[in-house]
Protein backbone atom coordinates (compact mmCIF):
# COMPACT_ATOMS: atom_id res chain seq x y z
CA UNK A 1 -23.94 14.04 -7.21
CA UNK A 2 -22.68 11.97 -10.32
CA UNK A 3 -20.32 13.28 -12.65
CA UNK A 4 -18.59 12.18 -16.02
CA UNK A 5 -15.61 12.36 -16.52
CA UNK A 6 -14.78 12.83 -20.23
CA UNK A 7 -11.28 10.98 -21.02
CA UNK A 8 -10.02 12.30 -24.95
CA UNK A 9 -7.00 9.71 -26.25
CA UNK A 10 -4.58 10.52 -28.67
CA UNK A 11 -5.19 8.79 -31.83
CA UNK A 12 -8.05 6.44 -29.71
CA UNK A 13 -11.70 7.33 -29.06
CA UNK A 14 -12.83 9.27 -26.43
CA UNK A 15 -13.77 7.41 -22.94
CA UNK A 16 -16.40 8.68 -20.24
CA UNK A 17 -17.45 7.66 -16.88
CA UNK A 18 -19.77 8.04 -14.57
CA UNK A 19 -18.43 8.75 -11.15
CA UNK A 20 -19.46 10.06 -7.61
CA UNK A 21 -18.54 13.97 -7.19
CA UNK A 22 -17.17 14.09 -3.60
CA UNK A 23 -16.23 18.13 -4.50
CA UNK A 24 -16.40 19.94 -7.29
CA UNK A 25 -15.73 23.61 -8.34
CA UNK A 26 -16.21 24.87 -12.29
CA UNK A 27 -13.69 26.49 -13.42
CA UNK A 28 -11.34 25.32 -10.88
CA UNK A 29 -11.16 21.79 -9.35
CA UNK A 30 -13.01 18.49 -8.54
CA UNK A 31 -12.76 15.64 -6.41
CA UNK A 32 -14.12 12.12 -7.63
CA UNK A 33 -14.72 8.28 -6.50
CA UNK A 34 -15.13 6.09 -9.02
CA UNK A 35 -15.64 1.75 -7.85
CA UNK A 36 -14.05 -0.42 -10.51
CA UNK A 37 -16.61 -3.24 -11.78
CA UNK A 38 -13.76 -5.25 -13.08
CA UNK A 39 -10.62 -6.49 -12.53
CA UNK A 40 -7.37 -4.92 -13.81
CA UNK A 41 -3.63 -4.14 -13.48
CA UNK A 42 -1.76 -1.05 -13.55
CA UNK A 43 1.81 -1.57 -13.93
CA UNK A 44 2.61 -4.95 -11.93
CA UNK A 45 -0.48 -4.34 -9.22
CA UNK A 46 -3.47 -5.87 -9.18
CA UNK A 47 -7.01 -3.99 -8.96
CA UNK A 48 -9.24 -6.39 -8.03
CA UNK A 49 -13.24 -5.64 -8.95
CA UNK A 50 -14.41 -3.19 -6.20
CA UNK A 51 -11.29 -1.07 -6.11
CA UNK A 52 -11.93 2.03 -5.34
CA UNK A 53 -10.50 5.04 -6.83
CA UNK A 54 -10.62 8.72 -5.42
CA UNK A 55 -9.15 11.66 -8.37
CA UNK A 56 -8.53 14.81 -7.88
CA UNK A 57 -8.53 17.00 -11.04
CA UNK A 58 -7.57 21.06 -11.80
CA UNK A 59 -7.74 23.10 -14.30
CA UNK A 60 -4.49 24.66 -12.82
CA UNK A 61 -1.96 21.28 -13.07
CA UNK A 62 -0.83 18.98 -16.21
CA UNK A 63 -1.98 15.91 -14.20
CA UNK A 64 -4.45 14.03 -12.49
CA UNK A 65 -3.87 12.33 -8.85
CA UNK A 66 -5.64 9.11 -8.50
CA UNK A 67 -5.57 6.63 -5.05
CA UNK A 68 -6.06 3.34 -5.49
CA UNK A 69 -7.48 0.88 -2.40
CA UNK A 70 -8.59 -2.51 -2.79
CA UNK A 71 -12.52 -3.04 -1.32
CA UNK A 72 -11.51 -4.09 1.90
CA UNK A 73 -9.37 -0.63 2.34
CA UNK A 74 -5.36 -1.37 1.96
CA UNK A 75 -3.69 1.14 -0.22
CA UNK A 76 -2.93 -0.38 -3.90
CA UNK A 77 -0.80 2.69 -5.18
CA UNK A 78 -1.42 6.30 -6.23
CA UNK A 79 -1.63 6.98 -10.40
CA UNK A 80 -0.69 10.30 -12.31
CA UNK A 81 -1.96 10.57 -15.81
CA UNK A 82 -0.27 13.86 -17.56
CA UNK A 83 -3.27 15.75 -19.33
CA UNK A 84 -4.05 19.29 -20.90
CA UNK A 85 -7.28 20.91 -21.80
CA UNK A 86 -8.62 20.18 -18.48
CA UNK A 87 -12.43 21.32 -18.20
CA UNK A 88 -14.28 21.42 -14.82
CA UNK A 89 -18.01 21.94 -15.01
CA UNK A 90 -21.16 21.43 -12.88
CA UNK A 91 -21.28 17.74 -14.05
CA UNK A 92 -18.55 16.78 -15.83
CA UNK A 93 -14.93 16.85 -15.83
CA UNK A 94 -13.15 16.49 -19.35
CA UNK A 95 -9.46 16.39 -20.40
CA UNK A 96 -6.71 14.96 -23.07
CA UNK A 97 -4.99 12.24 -21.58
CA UNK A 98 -1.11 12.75 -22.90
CA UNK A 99 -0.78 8.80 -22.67
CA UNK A 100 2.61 8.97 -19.98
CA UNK A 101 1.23 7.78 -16.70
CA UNK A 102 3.63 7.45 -13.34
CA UNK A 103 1.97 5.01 -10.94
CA UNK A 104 3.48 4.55 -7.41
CA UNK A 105 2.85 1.61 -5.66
CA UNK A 106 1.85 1.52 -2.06
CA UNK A 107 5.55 0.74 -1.10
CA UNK A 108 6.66 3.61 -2.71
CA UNK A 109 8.41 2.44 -5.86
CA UNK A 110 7.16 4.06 -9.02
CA UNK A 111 7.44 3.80 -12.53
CA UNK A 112 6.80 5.52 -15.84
CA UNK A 113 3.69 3.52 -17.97
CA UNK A 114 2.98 3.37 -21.90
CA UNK A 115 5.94 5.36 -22.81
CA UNK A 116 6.08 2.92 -25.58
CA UNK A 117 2.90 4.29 -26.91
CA UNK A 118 3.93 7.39 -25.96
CA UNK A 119 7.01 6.79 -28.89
CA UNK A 120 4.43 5.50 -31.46
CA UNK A 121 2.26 8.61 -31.17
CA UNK A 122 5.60 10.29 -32.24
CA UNK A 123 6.22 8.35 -34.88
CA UNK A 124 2.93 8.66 -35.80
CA UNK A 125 2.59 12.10 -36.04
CA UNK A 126 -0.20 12.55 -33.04
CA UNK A 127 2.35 14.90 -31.18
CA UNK A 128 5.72 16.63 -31.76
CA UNK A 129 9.01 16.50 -30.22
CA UNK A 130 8.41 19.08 -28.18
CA UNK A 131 5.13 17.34 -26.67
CA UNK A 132 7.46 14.24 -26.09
CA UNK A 133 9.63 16.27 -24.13
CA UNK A 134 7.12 18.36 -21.87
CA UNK A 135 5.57 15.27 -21.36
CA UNK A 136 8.00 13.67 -20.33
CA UNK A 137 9.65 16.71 -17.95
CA UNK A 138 6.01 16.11 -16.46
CA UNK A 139 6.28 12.72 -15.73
CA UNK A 140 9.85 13.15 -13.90
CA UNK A 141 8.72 16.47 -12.12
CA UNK A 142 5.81 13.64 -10.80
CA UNK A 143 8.39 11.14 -9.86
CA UNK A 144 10.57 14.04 -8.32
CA UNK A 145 7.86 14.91 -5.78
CA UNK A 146 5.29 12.71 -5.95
CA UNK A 147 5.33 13.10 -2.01
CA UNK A 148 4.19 16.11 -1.73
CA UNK A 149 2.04 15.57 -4.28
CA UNK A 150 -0.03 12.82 -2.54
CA UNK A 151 -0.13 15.09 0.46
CA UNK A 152 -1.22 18.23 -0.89
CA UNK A 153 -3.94 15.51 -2.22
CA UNK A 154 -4.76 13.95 1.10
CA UNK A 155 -4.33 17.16 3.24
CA UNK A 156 -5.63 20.62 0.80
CA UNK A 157 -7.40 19.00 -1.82
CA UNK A 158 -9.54 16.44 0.60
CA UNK A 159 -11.03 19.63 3.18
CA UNK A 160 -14.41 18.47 2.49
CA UNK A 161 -15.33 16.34 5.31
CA UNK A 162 -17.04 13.62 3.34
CA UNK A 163 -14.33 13.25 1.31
CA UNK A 164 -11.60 13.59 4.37
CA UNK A 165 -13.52 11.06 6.46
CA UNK A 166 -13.41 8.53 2.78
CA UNK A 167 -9.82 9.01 2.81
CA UNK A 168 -9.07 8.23 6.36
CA UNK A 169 -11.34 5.43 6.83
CA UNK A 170 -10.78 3.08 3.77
CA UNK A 171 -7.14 4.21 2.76
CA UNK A 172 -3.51 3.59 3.96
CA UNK A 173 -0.93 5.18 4.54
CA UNK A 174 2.76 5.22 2.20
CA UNK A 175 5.65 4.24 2.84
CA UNK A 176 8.73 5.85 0.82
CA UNK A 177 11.02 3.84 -0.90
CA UNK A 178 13.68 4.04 -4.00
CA UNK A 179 14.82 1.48 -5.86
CA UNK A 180 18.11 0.19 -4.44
CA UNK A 181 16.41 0.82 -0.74
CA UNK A 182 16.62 -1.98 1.35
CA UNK A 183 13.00 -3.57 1.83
């Protein structure tokens, strides 16, 4: 089943994409796979064309959990966009992206992205100070327990046994690290 997933941008336009549904409840949840067809970079990782991405959206958290694995199956890094107005229908899955992202690389180590553009929305006038700071308490709640996080992903959220058997085959497993850790 394909699905589009409706990204709205503060101050930008709005972005959609057609991805593969893996599960998906209105109203409540969804589970997609989306294949990059270009390369990119998130933070200082490299997603080569062919990565492939598995999200898992709700209408019940202020975030969406993406894992990242290069084509040939090695975990890249998980990603955590904070959202609201999260919509889950029979074919599409829309939200506003709040522009604060926390990726996690595969070692572990994470760190907050665009919270310069975060600032200039701000100044701006796109959002308050009191979006800055929920956004913000977000993005460090994600960073707090991203671990449980990516295993409430991998373990409640990924039941279905198509989307289980994805996970297991083509993705790695992390390894937990903070900065100042020995490597």
């Amino acid at each position: 089943m394909m699905v589009t997933e409706i990204k709205h941008r503060l101050g930008r336009s709005t972005e959609r994409f057609t991805c593969e549904g893996l599960l998906l409840i209105p109203g409540e949840r969804a589970i997609m796979r989306y294949v990059s067809d270009r390369d990119q970079t998130i933070g200082t990782s490299a997603l080569p064309t062919g990565t492939i991405t598995v999200g898992s959206y709700s209408q019940h958290t202020p975030y969406t959990t993406w894992r990242m694995t290069a084509p040939y199956g090695s975990l890249i890094g998980h990603r955590f966009d904070v959202i609201t107005d999260v919509f889950i229908r029979s074919d599409e899955v829309e939200y506003t992206d709040l522009t604060l992202d926390v990726w996690v690389e595969n070692d572990g180590e994470s760190q907050i992205l665009e919270a310069d553009e975060l600032e200039h929305q701000f100044r701006c006038d796109l959002i308050d100070r009191a979006d800055v700071q929920h956004i913000r308490r977000v993005a460090n709640g994600i960073i707090a327990g991203f671990q449980d996080i990516i295993h409430s992903f991998l373990n409640a959220q990924c039941g279905l046994n198509r989307c289980h058997r994805d996970l297991n085959e083509t993705h790695g497993t992390i390894e937990t690290r903070t900065r100042g850790d020995q490597a």
